[in-house]
Protein backbone atom coordinates (compact mmCIF):
# COMPACT_ATOMS: atom_id res chain seq x y z
CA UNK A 1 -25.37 -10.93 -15.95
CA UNK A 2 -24.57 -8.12 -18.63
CA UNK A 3 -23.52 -9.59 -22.22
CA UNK A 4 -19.88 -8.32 -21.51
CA UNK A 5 -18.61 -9.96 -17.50
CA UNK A 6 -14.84 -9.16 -16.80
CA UNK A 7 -11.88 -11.40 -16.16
CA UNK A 8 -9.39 -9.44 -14.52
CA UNK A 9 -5.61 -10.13 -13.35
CA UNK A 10 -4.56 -8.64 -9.95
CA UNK A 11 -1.91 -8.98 -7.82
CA UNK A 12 -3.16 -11.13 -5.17
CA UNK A 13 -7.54 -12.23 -5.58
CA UNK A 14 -7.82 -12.45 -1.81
CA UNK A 15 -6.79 -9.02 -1.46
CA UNK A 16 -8.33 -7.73 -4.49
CA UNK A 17 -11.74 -9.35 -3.96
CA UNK A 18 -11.67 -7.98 -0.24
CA UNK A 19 -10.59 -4.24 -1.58
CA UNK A 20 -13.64 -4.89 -4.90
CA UNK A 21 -15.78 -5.49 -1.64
CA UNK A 22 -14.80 -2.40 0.26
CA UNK A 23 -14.14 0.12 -2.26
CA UNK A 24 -16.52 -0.63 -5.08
CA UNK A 25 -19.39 -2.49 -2.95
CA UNK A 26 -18.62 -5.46 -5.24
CA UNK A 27 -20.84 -8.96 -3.43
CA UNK A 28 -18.52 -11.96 -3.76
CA UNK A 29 -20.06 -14.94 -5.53
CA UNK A 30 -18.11 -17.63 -5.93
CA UNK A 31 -14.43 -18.67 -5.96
CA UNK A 32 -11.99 -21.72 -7.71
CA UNK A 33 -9.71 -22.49 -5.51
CA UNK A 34 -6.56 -24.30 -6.09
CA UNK A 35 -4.85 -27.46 -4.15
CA UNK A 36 -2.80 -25.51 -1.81
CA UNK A 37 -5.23 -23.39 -0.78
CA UNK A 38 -5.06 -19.97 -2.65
CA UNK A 39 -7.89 -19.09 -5.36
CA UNK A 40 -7.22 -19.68 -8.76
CA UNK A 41 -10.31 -16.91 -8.99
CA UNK A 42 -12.42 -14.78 -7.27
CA UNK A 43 -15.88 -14.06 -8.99
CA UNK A 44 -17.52 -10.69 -7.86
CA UNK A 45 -20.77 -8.40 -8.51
CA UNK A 46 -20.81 -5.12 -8.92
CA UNK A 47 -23.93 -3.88 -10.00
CA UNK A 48 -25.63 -6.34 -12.73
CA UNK A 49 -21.69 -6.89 -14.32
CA UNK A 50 -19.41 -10.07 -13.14
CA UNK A 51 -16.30 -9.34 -12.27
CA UNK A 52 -13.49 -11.98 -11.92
CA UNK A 53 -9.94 -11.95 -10.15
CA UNK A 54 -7.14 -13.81 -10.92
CA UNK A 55 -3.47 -13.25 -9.85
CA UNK A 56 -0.96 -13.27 -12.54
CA UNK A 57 0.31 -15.93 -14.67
CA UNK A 58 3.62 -14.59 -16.66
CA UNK A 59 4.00 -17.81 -18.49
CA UNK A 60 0.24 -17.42 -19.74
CA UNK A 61 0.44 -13.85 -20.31
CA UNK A 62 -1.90 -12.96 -17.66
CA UNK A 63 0.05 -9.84 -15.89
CA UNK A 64 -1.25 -6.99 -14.01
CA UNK A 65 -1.33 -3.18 -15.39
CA UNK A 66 1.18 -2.51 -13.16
CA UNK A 67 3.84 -4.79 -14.12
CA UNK A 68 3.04 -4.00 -17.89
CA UNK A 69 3.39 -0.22 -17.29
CA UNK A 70 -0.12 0.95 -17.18
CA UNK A 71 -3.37 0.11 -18.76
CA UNK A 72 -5.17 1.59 -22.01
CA UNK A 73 -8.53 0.89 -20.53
CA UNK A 74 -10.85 2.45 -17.90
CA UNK A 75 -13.61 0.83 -16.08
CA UNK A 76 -16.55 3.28 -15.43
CA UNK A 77 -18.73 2.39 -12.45
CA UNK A 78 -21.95 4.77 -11.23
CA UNK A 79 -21.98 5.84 -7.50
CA UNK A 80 -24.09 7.79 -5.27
CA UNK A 81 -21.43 9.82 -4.07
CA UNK A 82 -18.50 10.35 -6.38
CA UNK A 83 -16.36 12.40 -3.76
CA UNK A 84 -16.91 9.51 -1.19
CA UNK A 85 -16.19 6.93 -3.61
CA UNK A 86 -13.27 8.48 -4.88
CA UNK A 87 -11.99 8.80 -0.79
CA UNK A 88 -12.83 5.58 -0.25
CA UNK A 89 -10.93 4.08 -3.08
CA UNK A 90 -7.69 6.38 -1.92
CA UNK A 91 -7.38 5.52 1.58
CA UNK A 92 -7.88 1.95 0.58
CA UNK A 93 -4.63 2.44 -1.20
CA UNK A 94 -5.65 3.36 -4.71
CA UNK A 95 -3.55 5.72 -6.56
CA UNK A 96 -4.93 9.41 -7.70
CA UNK A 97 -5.28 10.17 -11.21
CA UNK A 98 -7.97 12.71 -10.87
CA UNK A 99 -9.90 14.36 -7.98
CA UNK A 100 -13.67 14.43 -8.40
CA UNK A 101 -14.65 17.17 -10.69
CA UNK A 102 -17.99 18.73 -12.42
CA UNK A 103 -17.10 17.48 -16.33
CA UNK A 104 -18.68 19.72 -19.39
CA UNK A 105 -20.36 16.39 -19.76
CA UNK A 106 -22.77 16.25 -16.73
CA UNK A 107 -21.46 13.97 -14.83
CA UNK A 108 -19.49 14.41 -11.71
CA UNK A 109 -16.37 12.09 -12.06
CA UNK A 110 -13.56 10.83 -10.66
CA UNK A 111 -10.36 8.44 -11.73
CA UNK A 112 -8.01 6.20 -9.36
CA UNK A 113 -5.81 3.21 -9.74
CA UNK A 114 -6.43 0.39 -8.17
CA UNK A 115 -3.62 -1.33 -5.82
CA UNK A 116 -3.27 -3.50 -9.40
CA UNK A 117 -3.14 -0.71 -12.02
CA UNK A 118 -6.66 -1.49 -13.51
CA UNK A 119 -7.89 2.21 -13.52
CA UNK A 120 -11.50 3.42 -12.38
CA UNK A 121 -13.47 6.14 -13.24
CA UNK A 122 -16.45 6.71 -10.30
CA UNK A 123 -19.53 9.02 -12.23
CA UNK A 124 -22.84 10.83 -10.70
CA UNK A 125 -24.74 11.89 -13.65
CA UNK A 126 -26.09 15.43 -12.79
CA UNK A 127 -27.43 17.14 -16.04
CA UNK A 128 -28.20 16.40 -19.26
CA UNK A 129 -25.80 18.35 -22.29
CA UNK A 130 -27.40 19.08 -25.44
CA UNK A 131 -25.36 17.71 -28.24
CA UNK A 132 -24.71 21.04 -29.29
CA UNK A 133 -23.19 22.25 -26.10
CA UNK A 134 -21.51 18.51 -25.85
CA UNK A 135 -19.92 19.69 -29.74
CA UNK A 136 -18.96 23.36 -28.27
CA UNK A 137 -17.00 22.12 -24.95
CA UNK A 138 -14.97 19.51 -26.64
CA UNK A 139 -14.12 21.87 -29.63
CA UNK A 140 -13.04 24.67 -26.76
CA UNK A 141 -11.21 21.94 -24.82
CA UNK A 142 -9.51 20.54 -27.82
CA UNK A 143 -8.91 24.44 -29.55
């Protein structure tokens, strides 16, 4: 496990683990599940990082991205194949926030939503920038 595993809140685990396993090639692990039957959580792997599901809780505070309006954080995960990835995720019903690209940073990239709101970011490294063309793109970009 990485020092940092991830807890979170979805709008229904079973659906969410199953759409970790499909999209994201996420292994399922383990699961709590509660007396009537639905999980409590769903513990995944993706890579060498745990990832946990849990359906909301309003009285606890636990609430998707969607229902709060969006979500301040992105989780970056490696692929292969960014643009098959990124395909993958959408016809799985994730929602576009941008179409894979070449970034001035060397990766190729990609962002969606997932069926949640938790967003994603899907990256092929493909060159190494200097730190001084790193320093002249952003300063361009930003201009």
């Amino acid at each position: 496990m990485t020092q940092l595993a991830v807890h979170l809140v979805v709008n229904d685990p079973d659906a969410a683990a199953a759409w970790y396993v499909e999209v994201l090639g996420a292994e399922e692990t383990s699961r709590v599940v509660l007396p009537d039957g639905r999980p409590l959580t769903v513990e995944l792997r993706v890579g060498d990082t745990v990832l946990a599901v849990a359906g909301e809780w309003p009285d606890r505070g636990q609430r998707t991205p969607a229902s709060l309006g969006g979500t301040p954080a992105a989780f970056h995960l490696p692929v292969a194949d960014v643009d098959a990835a990124y395909a993958r995720a959408i016809e799985a019903g994730a929602s576009a926030v941008e179409a894979p690209y070449d970034a001035f940073w060397g990766d190729r990239t990609a962002q969606f939503l997932d069926p949640s709101g938790h967003r994603w970011a899907v990256d092929r490294h493909q060159r190494d920038v200097s730190a001084d063309e790193l320093a002249e793109r952003v300063a361009a970009m930003f201009a």
